[in-house]
PDB file of N, CA and C in Angstrom:
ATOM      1  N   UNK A   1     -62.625 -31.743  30.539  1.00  0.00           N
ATOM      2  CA  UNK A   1     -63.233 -30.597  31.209  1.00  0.00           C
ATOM      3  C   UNK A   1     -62.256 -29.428  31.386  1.00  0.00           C
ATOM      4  N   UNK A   2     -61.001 -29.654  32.072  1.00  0.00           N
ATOM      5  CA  UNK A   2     -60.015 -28.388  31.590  1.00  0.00           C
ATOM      6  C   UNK A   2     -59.831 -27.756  30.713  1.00  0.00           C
ATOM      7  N   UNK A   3     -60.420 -28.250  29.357  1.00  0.00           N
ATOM      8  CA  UNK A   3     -59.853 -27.789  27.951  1.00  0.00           C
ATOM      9  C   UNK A   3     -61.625 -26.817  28.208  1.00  0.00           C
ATOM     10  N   UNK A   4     -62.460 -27.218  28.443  1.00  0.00           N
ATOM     11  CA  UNK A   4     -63.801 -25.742  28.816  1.00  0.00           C
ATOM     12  C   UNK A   4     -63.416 -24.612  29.675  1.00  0.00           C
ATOM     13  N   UNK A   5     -62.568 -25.196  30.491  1.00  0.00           N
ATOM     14  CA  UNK A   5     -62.662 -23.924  31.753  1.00  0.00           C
ATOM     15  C   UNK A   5     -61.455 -23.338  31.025  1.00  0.00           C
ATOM     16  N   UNK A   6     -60.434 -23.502  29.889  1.00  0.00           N
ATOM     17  CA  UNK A   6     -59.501 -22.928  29.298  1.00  0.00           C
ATOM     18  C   UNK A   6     -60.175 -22.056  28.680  1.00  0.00           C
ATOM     19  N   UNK A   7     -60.791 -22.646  27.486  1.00  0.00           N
ATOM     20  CA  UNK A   7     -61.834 -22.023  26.426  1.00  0.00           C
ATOM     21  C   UNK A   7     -62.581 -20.944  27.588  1.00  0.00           C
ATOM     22  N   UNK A   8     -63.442 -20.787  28.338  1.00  0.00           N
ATOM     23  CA  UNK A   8     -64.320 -20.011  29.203  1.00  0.00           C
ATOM     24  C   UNK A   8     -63.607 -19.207  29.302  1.00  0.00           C
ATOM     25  N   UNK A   9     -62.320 -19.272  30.094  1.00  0.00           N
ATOM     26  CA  UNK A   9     -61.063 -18.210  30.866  1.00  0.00           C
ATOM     27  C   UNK A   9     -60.956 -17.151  29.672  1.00  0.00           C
ATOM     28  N   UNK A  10     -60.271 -17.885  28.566  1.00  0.00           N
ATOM     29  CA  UNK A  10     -60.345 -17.513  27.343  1.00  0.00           C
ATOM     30  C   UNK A  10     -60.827 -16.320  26.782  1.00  0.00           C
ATOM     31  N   UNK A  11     -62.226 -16.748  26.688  1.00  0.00           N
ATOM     32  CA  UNK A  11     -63.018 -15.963  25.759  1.00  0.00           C
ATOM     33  C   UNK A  11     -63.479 -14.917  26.796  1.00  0.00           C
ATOM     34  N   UNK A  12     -63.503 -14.982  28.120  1.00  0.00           N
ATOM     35  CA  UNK A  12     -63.709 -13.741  28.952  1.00  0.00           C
ATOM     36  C   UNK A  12     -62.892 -12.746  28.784  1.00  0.00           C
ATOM     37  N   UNK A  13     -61.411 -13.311  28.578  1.00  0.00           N
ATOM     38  CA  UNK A  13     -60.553 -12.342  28.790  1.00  0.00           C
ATOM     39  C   UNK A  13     -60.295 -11.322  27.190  1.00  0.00           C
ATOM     40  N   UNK A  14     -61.226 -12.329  26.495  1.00  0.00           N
ATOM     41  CA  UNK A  14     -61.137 -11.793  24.613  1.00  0.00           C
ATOM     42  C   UNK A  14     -62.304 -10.349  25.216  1.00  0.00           C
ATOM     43  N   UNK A  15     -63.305 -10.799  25.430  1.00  0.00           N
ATOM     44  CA  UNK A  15     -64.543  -9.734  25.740  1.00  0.00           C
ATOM     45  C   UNK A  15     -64.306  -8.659  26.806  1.00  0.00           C
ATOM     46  N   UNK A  16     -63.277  -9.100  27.448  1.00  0.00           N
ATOM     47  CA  UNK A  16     -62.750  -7.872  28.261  1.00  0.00           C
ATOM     48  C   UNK A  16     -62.095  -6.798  27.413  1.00  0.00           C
ATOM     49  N   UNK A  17     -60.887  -6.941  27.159  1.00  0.00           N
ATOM     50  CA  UNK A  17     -60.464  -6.312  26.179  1.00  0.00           C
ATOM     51  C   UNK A  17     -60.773  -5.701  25.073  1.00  0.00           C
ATOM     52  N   UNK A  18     -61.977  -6.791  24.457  1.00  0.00           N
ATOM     53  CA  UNK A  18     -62.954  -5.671  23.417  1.00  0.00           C
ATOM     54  C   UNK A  18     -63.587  -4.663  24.080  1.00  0.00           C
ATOM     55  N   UNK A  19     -64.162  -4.568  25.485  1.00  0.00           N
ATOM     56  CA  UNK A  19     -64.591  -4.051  26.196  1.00  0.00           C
ATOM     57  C   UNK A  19     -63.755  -2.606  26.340  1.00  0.00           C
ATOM     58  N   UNK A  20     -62.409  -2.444  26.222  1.00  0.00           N
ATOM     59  CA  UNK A  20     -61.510  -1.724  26.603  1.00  0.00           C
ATOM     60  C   UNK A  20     -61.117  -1.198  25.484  1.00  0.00           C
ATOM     61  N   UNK A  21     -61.237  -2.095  24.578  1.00  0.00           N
ATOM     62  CA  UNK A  21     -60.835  -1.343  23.229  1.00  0.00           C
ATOM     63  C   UNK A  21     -61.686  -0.089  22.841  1.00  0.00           C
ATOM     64  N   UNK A  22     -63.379  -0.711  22.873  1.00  0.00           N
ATOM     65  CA  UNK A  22     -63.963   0.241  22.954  1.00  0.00           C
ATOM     66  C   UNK A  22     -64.396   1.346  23.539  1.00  0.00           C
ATOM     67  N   UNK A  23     -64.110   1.345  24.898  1.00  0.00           N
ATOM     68  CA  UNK A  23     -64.078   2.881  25.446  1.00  0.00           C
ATOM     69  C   UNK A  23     -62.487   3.424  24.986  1.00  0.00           C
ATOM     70  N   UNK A  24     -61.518   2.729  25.128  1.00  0.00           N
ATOM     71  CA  UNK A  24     -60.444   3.128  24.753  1.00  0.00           C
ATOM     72  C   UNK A  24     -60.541   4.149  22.996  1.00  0.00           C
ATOM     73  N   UNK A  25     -61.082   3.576  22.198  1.00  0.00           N
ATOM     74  CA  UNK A  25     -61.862   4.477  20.831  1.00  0.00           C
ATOM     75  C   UNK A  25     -62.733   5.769  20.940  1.00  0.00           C
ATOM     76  N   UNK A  26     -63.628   5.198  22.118  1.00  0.00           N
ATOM     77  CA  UNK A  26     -64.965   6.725  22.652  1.00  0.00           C
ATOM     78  C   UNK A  26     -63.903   7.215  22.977  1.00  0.00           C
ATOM     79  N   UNK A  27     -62.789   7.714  23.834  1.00  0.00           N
ATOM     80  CA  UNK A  27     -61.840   8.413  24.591  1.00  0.00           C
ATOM     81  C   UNK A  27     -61.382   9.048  23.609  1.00  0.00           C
ATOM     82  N   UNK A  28     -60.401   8.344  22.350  1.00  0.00           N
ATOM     83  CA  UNK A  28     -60.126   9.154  21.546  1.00  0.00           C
ATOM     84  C   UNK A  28     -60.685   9.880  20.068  1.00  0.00           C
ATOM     85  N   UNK A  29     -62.134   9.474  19.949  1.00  0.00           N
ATOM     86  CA  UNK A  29     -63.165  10.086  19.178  1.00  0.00           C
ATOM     87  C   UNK A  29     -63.437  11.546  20.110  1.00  0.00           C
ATOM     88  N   UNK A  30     -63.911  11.091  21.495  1.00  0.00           N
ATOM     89  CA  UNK A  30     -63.584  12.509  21.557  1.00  0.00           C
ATOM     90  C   UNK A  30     -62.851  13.379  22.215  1.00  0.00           C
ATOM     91  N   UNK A  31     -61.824  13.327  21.774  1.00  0.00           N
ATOM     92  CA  UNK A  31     -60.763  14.377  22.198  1.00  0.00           C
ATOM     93  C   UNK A  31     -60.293  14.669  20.682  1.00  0.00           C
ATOM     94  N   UNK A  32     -60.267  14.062  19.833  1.00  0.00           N
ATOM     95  CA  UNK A  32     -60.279  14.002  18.316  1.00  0.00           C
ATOM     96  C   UNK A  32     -61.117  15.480  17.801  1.00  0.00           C
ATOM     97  N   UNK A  33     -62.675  15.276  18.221  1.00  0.00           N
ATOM     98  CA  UNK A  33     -63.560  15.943  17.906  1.00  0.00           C
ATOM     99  C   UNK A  33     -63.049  17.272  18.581  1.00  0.00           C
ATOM    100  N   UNK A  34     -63.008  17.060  20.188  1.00  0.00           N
ATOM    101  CA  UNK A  34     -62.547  18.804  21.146  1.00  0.00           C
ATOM    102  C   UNK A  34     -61.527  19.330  20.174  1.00  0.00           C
ATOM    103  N   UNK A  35     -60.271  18.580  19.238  1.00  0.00           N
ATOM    104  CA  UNK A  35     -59.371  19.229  18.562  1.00  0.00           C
ATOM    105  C   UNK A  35     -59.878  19.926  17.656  1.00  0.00           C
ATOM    106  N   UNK A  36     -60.739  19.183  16.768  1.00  0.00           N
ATOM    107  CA  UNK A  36     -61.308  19.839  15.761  1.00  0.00           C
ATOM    108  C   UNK A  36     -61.792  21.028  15.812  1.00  0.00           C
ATOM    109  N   UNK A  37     -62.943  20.872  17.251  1.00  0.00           N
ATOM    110  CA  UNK A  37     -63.922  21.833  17.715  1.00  0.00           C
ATOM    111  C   UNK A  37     -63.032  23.369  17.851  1.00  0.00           C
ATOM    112  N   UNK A  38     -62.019  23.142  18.725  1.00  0.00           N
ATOM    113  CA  UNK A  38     -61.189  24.028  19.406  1.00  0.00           C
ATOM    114  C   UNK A  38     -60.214  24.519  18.202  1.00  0.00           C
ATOM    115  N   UNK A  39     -60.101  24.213  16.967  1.00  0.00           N
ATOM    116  CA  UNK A  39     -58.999  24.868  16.153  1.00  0.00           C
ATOM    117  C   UNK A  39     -60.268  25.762  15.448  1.00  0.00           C
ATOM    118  N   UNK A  40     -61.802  24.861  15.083  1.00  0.00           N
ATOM    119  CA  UNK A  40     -62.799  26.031  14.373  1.00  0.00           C
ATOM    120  C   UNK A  40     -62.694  27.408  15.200  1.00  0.00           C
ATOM    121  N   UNK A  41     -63.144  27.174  16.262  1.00  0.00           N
ATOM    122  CA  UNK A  41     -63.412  28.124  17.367  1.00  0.00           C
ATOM    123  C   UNK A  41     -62.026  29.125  17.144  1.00  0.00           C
ATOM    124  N   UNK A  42     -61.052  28.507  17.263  1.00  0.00           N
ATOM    125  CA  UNK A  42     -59.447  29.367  17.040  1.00  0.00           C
ATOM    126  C   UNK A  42     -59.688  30.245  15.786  1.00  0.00           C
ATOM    127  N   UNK A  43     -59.843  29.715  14.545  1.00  0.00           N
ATOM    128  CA  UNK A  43     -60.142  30.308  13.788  1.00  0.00           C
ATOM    129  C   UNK A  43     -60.629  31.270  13.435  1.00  0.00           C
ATOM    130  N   UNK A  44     -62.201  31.576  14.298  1.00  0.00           N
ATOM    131  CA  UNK A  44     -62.876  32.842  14.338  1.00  0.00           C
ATOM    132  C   UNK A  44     -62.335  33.825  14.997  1.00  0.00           C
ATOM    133  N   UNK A  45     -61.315  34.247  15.891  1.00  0.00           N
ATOM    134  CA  UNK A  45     -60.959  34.865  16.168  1.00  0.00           C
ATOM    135  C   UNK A  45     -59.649  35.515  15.591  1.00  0.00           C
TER     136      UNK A  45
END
């Protein structure tokens, strides 16, 4: 039974982190994009 509640502990802490990874990606998609946005915008002027 320890070797489940290992595995359980485990795989929560795997899905956390994917969890984090992925806003951690949205965060820098967009600030990625504001760069982009903000050098077009630079441009026209």
């Amino acid at each position: 039974m320890p070797d489940l509640l290992f595995w359980h502990t485990h795989w929560s802490e795997k899905q956390q982190v994917a969890g984090e990874d992925q806003e951690e990606k949205a965060r820098r998609n967009e600030f990625v994009q504001g760069l982009l946005l903000s050098s077009f915008l630079n441009d026209d002027l």
